[in-house]
Protein backbone atom coordinates (compact mmCIF):
# COMPACT_ATOMS: atom_id res chain seq x y z
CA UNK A 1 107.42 47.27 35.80
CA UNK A 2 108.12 44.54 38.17
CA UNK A 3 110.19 46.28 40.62
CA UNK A 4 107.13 48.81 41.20
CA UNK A 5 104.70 46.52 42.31
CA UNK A 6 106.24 46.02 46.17
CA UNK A 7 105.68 50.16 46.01
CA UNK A 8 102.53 50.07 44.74
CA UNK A 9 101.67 46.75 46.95
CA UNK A 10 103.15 49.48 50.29
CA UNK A 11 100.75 52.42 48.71
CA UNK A 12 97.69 49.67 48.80
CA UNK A 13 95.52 49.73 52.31
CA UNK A 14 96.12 46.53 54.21
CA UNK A 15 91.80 45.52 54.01
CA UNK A 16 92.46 45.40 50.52
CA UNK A 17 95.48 42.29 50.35
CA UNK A 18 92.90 40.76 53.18
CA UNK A 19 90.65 38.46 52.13
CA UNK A 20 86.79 39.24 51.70
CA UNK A 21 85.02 39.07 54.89
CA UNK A 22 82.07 35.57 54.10
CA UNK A 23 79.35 34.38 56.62
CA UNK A 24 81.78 31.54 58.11
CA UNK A 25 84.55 34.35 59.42
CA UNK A 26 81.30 35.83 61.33
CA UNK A 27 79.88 32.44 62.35
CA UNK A 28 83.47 31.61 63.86
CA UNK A 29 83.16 34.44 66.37
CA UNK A 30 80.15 33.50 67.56
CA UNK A 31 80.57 29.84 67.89
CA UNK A 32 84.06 31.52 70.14
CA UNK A 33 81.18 33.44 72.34
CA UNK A 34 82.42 36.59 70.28
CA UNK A 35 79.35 38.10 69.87
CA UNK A 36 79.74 41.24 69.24
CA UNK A 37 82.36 40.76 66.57
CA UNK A 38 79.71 38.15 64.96
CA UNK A 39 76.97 40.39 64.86
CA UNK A 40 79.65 43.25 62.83
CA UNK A 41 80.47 40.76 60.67
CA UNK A 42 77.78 40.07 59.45
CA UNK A 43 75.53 43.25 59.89
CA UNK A 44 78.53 44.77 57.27
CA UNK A 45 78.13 41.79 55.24
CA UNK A 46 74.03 42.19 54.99
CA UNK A 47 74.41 45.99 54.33
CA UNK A 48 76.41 44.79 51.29
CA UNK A 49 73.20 42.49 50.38
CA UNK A 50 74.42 38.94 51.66
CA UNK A 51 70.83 37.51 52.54
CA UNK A 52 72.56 34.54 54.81
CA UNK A 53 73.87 37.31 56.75
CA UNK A 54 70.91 38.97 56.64
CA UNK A 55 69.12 35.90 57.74
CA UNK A 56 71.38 35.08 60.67
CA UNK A 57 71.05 38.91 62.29
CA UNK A 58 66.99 38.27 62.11
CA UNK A 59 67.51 35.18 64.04
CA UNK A 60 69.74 36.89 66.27
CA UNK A 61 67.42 39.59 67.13
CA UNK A 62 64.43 37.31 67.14
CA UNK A 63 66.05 34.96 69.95
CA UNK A 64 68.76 37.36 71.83
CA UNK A 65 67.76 37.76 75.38
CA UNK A 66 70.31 40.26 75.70
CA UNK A 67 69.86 42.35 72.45
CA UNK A 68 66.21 41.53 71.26
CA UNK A 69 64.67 43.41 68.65
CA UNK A 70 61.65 42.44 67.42
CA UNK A 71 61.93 45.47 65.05
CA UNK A 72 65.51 44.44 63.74
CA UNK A 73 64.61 41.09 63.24
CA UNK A 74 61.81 41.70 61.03
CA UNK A 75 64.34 44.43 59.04
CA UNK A 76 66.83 42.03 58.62
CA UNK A 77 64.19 38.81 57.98
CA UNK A 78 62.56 40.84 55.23
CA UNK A 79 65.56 41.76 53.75
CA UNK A 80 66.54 38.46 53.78
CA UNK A 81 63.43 36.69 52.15
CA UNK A 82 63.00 40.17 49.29
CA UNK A 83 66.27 38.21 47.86
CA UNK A 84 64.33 34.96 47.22
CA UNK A 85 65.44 33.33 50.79
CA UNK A 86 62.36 31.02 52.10
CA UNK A 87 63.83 29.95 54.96
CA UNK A 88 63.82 33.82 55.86
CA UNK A 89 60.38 34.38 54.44
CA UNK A 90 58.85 31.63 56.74
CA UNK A 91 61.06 33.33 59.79
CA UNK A 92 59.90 36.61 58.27
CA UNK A 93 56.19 35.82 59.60
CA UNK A 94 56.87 34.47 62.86
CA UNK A 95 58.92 37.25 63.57
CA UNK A 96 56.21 39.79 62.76
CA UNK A 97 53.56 37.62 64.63
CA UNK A 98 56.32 37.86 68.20
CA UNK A 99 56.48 41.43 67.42
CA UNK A 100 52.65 41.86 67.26
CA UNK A 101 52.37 40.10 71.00
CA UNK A 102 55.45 41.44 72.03
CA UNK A 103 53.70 44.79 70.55
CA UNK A 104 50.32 44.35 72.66
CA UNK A 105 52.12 43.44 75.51
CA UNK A 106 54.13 46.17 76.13
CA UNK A 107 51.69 48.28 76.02
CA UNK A 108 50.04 46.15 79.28
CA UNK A 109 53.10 45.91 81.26
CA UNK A 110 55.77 48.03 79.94
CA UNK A 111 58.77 47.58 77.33
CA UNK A 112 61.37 45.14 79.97
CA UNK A 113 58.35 43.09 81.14
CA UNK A 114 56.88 42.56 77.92
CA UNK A 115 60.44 41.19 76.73
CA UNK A 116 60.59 38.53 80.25
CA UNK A 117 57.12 37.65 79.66
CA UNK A 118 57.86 36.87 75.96
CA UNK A 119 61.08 34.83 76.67
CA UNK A 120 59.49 33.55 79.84
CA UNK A 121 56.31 31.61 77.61
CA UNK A 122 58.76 30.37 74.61
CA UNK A 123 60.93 28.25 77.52
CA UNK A 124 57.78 27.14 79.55
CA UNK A 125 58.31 23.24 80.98
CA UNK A 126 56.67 21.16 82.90
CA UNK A 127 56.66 22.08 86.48
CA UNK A 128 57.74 25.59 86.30
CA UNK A 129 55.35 27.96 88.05
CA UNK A 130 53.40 30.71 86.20
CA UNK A 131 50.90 33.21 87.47
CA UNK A 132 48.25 30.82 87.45
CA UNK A 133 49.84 27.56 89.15
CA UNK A 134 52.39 25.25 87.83
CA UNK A 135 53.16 23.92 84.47
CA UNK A 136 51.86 20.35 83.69
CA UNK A 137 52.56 20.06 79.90
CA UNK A 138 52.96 22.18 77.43
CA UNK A 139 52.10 22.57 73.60
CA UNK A 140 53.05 24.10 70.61
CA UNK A 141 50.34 27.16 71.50
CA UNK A 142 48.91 25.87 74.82
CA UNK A 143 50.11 25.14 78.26
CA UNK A 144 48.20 22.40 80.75
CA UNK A 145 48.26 24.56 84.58
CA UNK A 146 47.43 23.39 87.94
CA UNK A 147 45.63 26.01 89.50
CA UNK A 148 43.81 26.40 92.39
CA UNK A 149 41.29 24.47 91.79
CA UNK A 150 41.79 21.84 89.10
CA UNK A 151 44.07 21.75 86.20
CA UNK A 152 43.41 24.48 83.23
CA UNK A 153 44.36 24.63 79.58
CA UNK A 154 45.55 28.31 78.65
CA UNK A 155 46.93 29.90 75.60
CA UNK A 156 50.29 30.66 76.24
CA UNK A 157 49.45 34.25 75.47
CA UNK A 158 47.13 34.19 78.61
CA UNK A 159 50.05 32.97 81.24
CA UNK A 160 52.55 35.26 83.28
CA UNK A 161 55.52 35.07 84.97
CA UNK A 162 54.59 34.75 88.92
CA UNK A 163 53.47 37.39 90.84
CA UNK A 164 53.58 39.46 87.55
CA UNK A 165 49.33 39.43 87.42
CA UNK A 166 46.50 37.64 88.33
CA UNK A 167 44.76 34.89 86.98
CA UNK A 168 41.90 35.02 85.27
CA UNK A 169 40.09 31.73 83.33
């Protein structure tokens, strides 16, 4: 019996003697700036029903400026928190709230805009300029502008990158 188990070892497909692909393994590629092999490491591992995986490719897509998905994230983020994960669950609903402006948006200013404008308002700082004048300070849903005029507070859904629209109070 012995001597047939280097055959049967030979007969076996190499993924098999590997070991099990875990969270880390993708979480080492990306930390390497291998993307790409991250994000098939764990999308296999969240089709298998890992919800950390599952929770790390909703983050992804939430925050990608490359590969956003605002769809994907809320797949994977619901996926995620259905298996008991809260962490995902409270993601889950900011995800679906992006997705809503994101949603609205593009339907102003098109798909590739709606993305910029999106990304441009979550990195707002003081003194970058916006469609309205520059940034003064900025909080958690409302931005402090010098326009014109005087300064102006505006919902951060209500500013633009420059030259993108006009400003309206």
């Amino acid at each position: 019996m012995k001597k047939w188990l280097p055959a049967l070892a030979l007969l076996m497909p190499f993924s098999a003697l590997a070991d099990p692909l875990v969270f880390q393994d993708g979480l080492k590629k990306f930390l390497k700036g291998q993307i790409t092999e991250a994000v098939e490491i764990w999308t296999q591992l969240a089709k298998q029903g890992d919800a950390k995986s599952q929770n790390q490719l909703g983050q992804f897509y939430l925050t990608d400026h490359d590969l956003r998905d605002f769809d994907q994230a809320v797949y994977w983020y619901r996926k995620a928190a259905d298996q008991g994960d809260a962490d995902a669950a409270r993601k889950l609903e900011n995800a679906q709230e992006l997705r809503a402006v994101w949603s609205a948006l593009a339907k102003e200013v098109g798909m590739q805009a709606a993305y910029k404008t999106v990304t441009f308002r979550e990195h707002l700082h003081e003194g970058e300029d916006t469609n309205c004048g520059f940034v003064v300070d900025v909080k958690t849903k409302v931005v402090l502008v010098q326009t014109a005029d005087q300064p102006r507070w505006f919902k951060k859904e209500n500013v633009y990158l420059p030259g993108s629209k006009g400003c309206s109070y």
